[in-house]
N, C-alpha and C. Protein backbone atom coordinates (compact mmCIF):
# COMPACT_ATOMS: atom_id res chain seq x y z
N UNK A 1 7.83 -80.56 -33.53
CA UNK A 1 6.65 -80.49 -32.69
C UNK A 1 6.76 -79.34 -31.69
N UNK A 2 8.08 -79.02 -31.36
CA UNK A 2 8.13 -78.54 -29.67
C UNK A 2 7.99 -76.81 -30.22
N UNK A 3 8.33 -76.46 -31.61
CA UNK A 3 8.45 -75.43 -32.90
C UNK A 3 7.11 -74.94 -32.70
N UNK A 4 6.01 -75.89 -33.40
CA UNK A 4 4.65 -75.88 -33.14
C UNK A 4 3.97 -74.98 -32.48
N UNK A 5 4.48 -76.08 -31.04
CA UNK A 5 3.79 -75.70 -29.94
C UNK A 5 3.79 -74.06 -29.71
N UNK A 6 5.43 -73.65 -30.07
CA UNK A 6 5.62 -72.43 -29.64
C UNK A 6 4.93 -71.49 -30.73
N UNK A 7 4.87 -71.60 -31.97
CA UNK A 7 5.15 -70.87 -33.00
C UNK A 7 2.56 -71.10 -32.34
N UNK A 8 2.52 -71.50 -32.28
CA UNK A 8 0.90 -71.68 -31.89
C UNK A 8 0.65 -70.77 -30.83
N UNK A 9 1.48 -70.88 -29.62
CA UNK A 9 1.29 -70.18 -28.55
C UNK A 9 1.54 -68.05 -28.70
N UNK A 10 2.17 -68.02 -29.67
CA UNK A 10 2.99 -67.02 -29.63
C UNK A 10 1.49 -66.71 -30.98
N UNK A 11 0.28 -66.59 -31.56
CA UNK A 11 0.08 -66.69 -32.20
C UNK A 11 -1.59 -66.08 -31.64
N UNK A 12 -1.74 -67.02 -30.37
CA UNK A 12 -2.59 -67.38 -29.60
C UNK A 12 -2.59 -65.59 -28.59
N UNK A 13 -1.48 -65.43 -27.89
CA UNK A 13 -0.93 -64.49 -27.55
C UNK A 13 -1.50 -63.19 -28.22
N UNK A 14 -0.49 -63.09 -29.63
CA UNK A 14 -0.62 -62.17 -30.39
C UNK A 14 -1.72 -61.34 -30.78
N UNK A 15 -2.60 -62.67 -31.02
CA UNK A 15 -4.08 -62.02 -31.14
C UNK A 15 -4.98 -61.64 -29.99
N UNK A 16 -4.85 -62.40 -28.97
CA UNK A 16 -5.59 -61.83 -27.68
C UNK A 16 -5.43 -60.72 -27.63
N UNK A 17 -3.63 -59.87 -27.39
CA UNK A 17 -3.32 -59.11 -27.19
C UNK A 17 -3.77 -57.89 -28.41
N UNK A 18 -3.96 -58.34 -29.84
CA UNK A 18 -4.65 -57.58 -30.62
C UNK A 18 -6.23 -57.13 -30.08
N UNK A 19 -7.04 -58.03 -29.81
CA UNK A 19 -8.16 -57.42 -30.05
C UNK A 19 -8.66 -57.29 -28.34
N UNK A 20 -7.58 -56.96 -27.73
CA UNK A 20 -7.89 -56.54 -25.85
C UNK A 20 -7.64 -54.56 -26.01
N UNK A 21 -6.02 -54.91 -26.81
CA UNK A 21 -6.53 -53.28 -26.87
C UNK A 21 -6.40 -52.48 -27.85
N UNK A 22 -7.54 -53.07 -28.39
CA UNK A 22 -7.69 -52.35 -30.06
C UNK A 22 -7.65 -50.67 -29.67
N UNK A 23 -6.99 -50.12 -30.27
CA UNK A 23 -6.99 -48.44 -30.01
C UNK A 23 -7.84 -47.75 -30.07
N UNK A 24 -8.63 -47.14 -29.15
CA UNK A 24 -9.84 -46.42 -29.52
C UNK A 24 -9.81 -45.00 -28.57
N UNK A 25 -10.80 -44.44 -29.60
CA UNK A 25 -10.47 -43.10 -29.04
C UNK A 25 -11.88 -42.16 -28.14
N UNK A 26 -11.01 -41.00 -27.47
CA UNK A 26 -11.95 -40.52 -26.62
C UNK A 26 -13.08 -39.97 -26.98
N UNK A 27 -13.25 -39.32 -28.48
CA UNK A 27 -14.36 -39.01 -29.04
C UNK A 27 -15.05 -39.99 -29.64
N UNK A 28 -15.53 -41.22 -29.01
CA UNK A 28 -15.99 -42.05 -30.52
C UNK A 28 -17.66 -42.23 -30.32
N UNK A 29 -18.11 -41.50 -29.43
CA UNK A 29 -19.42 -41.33 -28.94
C UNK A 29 -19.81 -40.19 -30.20
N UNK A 30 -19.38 -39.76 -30.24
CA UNK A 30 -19.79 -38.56 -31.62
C UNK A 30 -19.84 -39.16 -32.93
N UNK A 31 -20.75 -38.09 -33.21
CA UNK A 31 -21.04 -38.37 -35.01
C UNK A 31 -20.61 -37.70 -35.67
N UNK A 32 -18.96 -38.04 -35.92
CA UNK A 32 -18.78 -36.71 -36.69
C UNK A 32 -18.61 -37.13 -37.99
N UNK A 33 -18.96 -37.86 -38.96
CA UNK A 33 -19.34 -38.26 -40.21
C UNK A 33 -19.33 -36.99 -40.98
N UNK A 34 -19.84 -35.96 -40.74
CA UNK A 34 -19.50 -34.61 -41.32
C UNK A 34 -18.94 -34.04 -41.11
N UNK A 35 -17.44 -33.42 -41.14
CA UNK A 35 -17.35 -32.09 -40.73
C UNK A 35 -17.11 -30.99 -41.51
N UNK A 36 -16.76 -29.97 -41.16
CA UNK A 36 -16.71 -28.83 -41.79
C UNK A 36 -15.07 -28.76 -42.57
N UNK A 37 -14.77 -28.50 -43.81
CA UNK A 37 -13.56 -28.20 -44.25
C UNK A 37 -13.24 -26.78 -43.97
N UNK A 38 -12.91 -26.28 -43.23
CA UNK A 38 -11.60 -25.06 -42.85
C UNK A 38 -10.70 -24.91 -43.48
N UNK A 39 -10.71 -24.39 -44.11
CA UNK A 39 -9.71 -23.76 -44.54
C UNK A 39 -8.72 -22.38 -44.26
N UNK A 40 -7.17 -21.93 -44.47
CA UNK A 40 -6.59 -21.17 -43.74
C UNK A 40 -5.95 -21.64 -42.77
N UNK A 41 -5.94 -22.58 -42.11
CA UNK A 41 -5.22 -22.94 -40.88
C UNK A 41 -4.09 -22.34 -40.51
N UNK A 42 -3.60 -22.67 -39.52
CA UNK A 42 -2.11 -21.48 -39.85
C UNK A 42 -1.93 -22.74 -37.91
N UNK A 43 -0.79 -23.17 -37.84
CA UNK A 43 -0.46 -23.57 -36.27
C UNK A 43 0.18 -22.44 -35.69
N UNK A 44 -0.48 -22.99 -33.93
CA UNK A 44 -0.82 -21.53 -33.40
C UNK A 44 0.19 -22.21 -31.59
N UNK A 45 1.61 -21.64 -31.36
CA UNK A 45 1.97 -22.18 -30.53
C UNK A 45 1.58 -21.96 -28.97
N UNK A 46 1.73 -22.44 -27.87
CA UNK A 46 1.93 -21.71 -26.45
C UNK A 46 2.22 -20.22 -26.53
N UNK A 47 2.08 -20.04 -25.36
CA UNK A 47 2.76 -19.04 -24.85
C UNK A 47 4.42 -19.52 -24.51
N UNK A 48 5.06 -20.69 -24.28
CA UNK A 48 5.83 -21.73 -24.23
C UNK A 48 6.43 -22.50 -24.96
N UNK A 49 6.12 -22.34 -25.96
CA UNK A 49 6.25 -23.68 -27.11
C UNK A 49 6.42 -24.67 -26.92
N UNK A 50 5.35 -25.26 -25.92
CA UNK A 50 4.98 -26.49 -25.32
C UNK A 50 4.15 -27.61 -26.20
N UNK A 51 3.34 -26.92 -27.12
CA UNK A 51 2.09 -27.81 -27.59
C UNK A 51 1.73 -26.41 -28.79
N UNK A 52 0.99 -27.00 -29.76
CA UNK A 52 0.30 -26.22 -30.95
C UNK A 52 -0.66 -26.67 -31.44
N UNK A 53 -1.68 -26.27 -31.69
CA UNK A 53 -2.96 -26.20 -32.30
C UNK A 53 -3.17 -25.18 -33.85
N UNK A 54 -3.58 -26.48 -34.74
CA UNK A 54 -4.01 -25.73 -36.19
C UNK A 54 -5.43 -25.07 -35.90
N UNK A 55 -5.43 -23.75 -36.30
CA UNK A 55 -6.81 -22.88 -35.99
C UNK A 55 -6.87 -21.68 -37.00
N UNK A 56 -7.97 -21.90 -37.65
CA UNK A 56 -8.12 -20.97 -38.75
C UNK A 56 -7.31 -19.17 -38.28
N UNK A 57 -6.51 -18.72 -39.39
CA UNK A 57 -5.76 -17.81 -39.23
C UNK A 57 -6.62 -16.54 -38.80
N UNK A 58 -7.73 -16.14 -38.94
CA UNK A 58 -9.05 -14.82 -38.75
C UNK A 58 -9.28 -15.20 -37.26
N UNK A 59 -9.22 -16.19 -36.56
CA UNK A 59 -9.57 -16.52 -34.78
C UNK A 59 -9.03 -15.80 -34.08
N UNK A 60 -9.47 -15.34 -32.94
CA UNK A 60 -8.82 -14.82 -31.69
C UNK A 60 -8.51 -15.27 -30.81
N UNK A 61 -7.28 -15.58 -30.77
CA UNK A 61 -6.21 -16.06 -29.79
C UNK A 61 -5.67 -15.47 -28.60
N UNK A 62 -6.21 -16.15 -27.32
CA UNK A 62 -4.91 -15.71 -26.64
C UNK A 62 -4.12 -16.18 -26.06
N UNK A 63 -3.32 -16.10 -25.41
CA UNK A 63 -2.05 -16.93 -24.47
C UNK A 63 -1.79 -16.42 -23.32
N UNK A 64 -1.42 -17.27 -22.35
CA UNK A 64 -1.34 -16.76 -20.89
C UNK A 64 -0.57 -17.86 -20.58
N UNK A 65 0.31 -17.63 -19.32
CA UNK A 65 1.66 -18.32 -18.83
C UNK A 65 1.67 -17.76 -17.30
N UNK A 66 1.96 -19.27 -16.77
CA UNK A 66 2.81 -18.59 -14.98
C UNK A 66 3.96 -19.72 -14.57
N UNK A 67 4.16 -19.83 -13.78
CA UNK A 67 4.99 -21.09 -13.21
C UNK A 67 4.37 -22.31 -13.20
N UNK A 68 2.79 -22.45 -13.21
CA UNK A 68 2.40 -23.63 -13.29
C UNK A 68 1.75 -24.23 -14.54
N UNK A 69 1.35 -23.39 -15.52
CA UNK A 69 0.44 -23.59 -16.58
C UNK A 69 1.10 -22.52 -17.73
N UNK A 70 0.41 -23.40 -19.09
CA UNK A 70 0.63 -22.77 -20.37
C UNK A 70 -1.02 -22.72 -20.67
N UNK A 71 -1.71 -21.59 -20.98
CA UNK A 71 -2.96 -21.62 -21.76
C UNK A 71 -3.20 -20.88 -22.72
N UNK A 72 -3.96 -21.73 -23.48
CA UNK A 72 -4.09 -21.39 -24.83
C UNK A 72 -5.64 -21.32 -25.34
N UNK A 73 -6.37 -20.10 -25.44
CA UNK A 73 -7.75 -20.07 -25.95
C UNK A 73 -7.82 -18.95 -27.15
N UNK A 74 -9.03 -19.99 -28.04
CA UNK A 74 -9.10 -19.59 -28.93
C UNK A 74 -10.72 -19.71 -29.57
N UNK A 75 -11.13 -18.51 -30.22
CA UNK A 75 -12.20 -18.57 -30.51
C UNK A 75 -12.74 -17.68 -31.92
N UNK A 76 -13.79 -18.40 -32.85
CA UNK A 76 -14.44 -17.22 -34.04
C UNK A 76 -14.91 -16.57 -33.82
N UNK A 77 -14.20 -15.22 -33.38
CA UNK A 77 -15.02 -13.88 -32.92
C UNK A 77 -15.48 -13.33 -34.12
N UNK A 78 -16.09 -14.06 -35.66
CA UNK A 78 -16.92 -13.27 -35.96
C UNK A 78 -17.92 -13.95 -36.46
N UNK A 79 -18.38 -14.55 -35.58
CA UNK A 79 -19.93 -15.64 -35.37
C UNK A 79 -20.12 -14.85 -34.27
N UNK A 80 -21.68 -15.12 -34.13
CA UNK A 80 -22.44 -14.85 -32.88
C UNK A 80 -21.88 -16.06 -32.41
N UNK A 81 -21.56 -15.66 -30.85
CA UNK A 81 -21.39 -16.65 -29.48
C UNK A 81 -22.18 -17.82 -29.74
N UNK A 82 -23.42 -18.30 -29.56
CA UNK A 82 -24.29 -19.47 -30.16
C UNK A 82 -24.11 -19.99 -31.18
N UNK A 83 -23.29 -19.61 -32.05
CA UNK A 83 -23.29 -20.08 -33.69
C UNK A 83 -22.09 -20.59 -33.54
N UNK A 84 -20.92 -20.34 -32.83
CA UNK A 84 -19.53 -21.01 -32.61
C UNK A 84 -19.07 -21.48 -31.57
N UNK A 85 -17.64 -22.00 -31.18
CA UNK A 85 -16.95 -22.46 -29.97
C UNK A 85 -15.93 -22.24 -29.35
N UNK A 86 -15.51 -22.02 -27.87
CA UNK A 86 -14.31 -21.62 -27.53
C UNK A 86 -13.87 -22.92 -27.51
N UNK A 87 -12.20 -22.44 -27.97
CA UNK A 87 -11.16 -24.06 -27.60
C UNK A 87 -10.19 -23.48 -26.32
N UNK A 88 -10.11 -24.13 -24.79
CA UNK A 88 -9.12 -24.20 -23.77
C UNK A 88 -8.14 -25.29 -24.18
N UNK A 89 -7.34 -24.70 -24.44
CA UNK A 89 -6.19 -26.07 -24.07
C UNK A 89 -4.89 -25.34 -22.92
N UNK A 90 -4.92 -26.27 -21.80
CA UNK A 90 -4.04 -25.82 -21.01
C UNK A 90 -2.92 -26.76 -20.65
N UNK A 91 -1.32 -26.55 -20.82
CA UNK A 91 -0.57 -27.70 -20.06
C UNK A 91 -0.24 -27.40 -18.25
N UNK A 92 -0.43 -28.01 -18.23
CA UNK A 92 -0.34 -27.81 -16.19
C UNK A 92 0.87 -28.40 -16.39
N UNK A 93 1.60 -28.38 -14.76
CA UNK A 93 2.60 -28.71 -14.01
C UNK A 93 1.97 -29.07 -12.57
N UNK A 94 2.20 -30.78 -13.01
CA UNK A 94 1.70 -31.75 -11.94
C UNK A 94 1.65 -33.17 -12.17
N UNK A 95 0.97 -33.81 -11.28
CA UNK A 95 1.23 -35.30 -12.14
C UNK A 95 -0.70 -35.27 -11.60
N UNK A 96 -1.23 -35.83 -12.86
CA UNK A 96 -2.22 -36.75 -12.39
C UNK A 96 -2.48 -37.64 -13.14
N UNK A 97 -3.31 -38.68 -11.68
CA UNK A 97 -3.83 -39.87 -11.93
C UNK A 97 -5.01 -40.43 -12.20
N UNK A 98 -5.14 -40.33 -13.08
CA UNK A 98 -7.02 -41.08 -13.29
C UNK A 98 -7.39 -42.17 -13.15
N UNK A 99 -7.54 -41.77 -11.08
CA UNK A 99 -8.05 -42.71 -10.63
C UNK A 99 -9.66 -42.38 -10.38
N UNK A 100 -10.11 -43.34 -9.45
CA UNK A 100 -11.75 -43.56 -9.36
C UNK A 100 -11.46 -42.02 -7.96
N UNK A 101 -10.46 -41.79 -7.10
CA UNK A 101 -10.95 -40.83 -6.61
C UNK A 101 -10.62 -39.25 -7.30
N UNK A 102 -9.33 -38.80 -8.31
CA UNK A 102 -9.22 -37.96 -8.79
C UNK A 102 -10.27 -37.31 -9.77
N UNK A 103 -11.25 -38.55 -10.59
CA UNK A 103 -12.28 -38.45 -11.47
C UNK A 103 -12.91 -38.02 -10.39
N UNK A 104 -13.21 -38.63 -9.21
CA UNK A 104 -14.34 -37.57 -8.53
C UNK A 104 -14.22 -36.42 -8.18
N UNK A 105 -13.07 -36.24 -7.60
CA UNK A 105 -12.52 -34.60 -7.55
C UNK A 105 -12.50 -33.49 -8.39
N UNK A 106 -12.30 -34.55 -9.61
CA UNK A 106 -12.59 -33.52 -11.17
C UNK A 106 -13.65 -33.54 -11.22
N UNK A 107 -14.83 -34.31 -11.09
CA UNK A 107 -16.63 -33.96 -11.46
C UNK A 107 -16.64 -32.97 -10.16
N UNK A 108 -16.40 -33.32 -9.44
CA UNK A 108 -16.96 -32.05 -7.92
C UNK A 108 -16.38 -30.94 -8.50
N UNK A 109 -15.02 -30.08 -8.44
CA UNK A 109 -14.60 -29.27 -9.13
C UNK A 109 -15.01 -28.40 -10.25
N UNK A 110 -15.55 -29.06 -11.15
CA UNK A 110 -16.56 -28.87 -12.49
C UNK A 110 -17.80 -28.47 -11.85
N UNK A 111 -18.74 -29.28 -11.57
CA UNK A 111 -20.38 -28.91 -10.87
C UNK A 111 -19.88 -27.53 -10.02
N UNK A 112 -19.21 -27.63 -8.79
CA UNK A 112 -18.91 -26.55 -7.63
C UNK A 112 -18.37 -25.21 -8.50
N UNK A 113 -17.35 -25.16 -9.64
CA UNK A 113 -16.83 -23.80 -9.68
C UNK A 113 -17.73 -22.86 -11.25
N UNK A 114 -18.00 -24.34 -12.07
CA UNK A 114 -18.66 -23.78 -12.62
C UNK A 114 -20.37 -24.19 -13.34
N UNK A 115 -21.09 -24.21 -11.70
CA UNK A 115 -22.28 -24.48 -11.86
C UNK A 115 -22.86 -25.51 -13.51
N UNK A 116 -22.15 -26.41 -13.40
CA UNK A 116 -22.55 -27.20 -14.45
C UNK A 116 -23.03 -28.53 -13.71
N UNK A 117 -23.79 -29.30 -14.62
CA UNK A 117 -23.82 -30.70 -14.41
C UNK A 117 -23.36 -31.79 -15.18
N UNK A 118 -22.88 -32.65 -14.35
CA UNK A 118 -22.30 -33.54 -15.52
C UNK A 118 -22.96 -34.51 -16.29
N UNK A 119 -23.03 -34.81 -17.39
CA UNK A 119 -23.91 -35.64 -18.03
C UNK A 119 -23.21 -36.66 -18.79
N UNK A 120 -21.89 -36.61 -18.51
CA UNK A 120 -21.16 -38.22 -19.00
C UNK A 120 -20.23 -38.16 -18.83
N UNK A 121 -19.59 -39.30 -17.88
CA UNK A 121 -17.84 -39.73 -18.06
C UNK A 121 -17.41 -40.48 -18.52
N UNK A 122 -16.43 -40.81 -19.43
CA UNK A 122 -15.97 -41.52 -20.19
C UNK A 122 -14.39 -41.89 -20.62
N UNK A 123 -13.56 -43.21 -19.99
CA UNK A 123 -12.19 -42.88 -20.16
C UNK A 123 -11.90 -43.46 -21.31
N UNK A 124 -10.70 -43.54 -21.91
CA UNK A 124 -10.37 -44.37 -23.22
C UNK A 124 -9.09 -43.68 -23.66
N UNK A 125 -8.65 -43.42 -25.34
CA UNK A 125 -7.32 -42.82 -25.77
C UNK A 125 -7.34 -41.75 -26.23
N UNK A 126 -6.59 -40.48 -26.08
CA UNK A 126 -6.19 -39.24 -26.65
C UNK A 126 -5.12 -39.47 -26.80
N UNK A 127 -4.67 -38.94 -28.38
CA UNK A 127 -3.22 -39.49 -29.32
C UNK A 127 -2.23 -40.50 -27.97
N UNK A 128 -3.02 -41.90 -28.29
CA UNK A 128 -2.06 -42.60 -27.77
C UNK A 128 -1.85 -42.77 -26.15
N UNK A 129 -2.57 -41.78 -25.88
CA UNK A 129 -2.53 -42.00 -24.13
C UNK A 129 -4.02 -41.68 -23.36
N UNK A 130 -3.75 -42.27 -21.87
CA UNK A 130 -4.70 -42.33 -21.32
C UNK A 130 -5.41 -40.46 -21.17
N UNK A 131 -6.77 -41.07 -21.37
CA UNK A 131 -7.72 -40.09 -21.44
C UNK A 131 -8.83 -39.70 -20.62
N UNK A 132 -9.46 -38.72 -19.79
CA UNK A 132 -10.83 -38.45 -19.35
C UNK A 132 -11.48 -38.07 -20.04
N UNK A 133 -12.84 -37.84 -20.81
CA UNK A 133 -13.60 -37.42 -21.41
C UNK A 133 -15.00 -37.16 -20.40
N UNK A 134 -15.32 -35.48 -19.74
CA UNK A 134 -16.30 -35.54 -19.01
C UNK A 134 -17.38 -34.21 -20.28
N UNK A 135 -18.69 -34.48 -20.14
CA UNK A 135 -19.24 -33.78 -20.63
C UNK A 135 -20.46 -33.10 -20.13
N UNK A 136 -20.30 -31.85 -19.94
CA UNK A 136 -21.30 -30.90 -18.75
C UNK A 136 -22.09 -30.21 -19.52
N UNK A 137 -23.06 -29.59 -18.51
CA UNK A 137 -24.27 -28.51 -19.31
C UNK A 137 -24.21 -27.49 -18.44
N UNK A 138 -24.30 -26.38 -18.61
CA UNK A 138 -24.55 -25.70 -17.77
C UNK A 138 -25.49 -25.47 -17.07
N UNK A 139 -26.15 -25.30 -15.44
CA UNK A 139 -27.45 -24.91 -15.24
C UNK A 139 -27.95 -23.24 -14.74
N UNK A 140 -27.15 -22.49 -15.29
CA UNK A 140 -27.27 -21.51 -15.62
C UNK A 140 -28.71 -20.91 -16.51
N UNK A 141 -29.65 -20.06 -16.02
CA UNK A 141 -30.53 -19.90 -16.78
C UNK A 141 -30.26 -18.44 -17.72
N UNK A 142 -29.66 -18.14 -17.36
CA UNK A 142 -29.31 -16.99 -18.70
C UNK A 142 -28.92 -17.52 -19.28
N UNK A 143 -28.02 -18.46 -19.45
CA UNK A 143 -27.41 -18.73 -21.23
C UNK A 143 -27.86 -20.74 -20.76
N UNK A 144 -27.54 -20.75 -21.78
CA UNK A 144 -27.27 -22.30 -22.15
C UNK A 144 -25.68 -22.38 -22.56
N UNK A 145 -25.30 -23.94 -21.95
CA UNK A 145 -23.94 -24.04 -22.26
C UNK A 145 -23.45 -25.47 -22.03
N UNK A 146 -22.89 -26.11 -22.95
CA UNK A 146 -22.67 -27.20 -22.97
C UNK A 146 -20.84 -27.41 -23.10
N UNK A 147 -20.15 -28.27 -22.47
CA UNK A 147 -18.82 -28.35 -22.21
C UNK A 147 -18.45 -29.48 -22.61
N UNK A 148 -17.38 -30.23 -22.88
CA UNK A 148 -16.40 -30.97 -23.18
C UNK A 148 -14.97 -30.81 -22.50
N UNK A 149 -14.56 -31.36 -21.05
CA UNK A 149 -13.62 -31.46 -20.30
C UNK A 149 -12.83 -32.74 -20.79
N UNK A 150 -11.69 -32.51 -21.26
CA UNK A 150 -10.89 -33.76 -21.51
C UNK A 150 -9.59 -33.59 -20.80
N UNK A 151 -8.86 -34.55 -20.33
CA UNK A 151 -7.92 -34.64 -18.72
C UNK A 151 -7.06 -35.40 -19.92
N UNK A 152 -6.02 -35.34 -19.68
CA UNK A 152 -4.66 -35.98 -20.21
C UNK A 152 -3.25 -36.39 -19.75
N UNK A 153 -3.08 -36.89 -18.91
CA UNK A 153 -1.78 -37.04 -18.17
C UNK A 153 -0.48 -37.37 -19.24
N UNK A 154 0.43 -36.44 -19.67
CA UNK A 154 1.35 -36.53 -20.35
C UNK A 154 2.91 -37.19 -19.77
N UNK A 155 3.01 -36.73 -18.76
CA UNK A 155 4.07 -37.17 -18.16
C UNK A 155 4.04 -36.96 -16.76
N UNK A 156 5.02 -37.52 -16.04
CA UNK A 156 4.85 -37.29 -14.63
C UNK A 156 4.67 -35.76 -13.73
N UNK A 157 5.34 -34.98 -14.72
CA UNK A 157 5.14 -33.43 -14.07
C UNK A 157 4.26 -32.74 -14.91
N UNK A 158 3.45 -33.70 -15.76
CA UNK A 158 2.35 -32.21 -16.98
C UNK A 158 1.60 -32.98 -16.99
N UNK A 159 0.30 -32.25 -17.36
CA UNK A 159 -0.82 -33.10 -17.97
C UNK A 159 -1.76 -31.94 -18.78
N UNK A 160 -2.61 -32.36 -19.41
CA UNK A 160 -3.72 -31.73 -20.42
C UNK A 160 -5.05 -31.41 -19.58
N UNK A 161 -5.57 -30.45 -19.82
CA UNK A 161 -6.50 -30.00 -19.44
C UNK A 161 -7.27 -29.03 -20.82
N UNK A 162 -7.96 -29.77 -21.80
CA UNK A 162 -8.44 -29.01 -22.90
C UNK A 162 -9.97 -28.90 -22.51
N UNK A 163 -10.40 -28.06 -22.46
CA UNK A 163 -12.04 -27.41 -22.81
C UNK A 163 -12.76 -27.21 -23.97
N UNK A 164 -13.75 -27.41 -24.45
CA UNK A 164 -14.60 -27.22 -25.81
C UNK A 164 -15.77 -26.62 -25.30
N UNK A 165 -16.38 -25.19 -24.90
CA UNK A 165 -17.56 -24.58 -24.60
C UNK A 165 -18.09 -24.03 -25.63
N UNK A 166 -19.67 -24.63 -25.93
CA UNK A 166 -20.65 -24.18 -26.98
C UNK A 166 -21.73 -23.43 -26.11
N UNK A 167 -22.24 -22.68 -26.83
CA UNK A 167 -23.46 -21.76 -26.20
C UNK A 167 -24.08 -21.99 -26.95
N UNK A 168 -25.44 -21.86 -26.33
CA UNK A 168 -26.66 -21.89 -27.15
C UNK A 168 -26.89 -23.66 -27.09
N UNK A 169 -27.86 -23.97 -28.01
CA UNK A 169 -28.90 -25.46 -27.83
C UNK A 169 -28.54 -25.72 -29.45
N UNK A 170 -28.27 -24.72 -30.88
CA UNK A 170 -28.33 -25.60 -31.67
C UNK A 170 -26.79 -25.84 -32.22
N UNK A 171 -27.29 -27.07 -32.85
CA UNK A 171 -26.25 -27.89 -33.50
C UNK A 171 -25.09 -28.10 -32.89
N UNK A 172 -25.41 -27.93 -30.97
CA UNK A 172 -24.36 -28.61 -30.40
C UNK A 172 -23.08 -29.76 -30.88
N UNK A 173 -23.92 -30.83 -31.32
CA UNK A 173 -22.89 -31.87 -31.63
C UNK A 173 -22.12 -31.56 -32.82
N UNK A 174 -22.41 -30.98 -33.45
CA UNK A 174 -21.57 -30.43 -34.82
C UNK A 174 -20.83 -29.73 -34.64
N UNK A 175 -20.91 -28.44 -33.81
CA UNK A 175 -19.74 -27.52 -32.97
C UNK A 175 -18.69 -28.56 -32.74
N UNK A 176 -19.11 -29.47 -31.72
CA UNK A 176 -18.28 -30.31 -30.74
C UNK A 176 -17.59 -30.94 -31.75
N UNK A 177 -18.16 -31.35 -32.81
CA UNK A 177 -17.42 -32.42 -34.22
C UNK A 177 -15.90 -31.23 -34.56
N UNK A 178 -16.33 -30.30 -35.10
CA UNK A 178 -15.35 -29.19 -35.51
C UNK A 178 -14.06 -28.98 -34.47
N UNK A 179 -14.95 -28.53 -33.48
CA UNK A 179 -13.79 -28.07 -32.56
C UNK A 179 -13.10 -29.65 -32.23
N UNK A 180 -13.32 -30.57 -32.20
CA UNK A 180 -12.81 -32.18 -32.12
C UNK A 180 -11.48 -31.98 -32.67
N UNK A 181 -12.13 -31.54 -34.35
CA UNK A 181 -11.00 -31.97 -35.45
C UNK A 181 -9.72 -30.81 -35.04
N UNK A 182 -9.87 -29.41 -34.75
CA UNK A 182 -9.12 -28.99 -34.40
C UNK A 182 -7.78 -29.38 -33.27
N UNK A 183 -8.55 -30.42 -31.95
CA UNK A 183 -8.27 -30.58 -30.98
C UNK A 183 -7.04 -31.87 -31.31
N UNK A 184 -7.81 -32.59 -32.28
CA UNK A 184 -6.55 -33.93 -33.08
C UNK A 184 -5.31 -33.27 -33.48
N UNK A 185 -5.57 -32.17 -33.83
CA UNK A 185 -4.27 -31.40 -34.23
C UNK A 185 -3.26 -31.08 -33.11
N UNK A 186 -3.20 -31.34 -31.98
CA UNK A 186 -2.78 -31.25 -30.70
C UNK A 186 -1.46 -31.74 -31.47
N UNK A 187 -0.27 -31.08 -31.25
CA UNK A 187 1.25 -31.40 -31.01
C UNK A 187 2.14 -31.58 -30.06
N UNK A 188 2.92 -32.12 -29.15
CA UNK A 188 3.24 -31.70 -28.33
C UNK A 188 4.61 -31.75 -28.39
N UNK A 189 5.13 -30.79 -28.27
CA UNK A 189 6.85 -31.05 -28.09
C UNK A 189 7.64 -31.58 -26.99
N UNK A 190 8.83 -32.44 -26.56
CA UNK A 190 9.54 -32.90 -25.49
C UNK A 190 9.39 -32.05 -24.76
N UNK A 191 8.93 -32.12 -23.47
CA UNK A 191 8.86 -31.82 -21.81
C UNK A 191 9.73 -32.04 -21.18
C-alpha cells in the first residue's frame, strides 16, 4: 500500500511537472509553415569563436570585436534592400536580467535610439534558455522597417543580443520566417 501511495504521488508530480513547462519557443507567434530551402550554407564564426551562424556562402559578412562585445552581421547583398534581411547577432559582456524593470529599459532604449515603436513583447525559450522576444517598426518616413530584438542571457558575464531588420512592407513575415531558421542555427561554444 505505502509502494502505491508513493509510486501514485511520484506520477502525479511527474505529469504536472510535464505539462507546466512544456518547452516552447520564442518564435511560435510566426507562421513559418513555409520556408525557403537555402542552399550553400557554409558556418560562419565570431570575430572570437564565441558562437556561429549557418549563412548562405554568396552573403556579406562582417565581424567586429572590443573588450565588451563580439558582432556578427550579415546580409544578401544581392537582393534589393526590401526584398531581403540583415541578421545582428551580438555576444556582450555582462549579466542580464529579464526583469519587469530591465524589459523596460530595453523597450525605452529601442523607441529612444532607434526611433522605432514597439509593437510586441514576448518572453518564453531560445535553445533552451530564457528569452526576450521584442518586435518594432520603424517610424521613420523615408523607409519602412520592421525589427525583431531577441535578448538572451547566457551566463552570468554574456548574454545575446540578436537583431532581424526587414525593409520595406512586403512579405515581412516570410523574411522574418527565413532569417528565424538561420538564427536556430545559433551555436555557442563554452564561455
Amino acid at each position: 500500500m505505502k509502494n502505491s501511495i508513493y509510486i501514485l504521488m511520484f506520477l502525479i508530480i511527474s505529469f504536472s511537472l510535464t505539462n507546466c513547462s512544456k518547452p516552447t519557443t520564442i518564435f511560435k507567434g510566426f507562421d513559418c509553415q513555409s520556408t525557403v530551402n537555402i542552399k550553400d550554407l557554409e558556418t560562419v564564426l565570431d570575430a572570437n569563436n564565441n558562437f556561429s551562424l549557418d549563412i548562405p556562402k554568396y552573403w556579406k559578412t562582417e565581424l567586429y570585436f572590443d573588450n565588451s562585445s563580439s558582432i556578427f552581421t550579415t546580409a544578401d547583398t544581392t537582393k534589393q534592400l526590401t526584398k531581403t534581411y540583415l541578421i545582428k547577432a551580438s555576444l556582450i559582456s555582462g549579466k542580464l536580467d529579464l526583469n519587469k524593470e530591465t524589459i523596460q529599459k530595453i523597450k525605452e532604449s529601442i523607441e529612444a535610439s532607434n526611433s522605432e515603436s514597439i509593437l510586441s513583447v514576448k518572453d518564453g525559450l531560445f535553445d533552451n534558455k530564457q528569452a526576450l522576444l521584442i518586435q518594432s517598426k520603424s517610424n521613420k518616413e523615408t523607409y519602412k522597417k520592421s525589427v525583431l530584438h531577441l535578448y538572451m542571457p547566457i551566463s552570468f558575464k554574456h548574454y545575446f543580443e540578436i537583431e532581424i531588420h526587414c525593409y520595406g512592407t512586403e512579405k515581412v513575415e516570410e523574411r522574418f520566417c527565413e532569417a528565424i531558421d538561420h538564427i536556430n542555427s545559433l551555436k555557442i561554444t563554452e564561455l
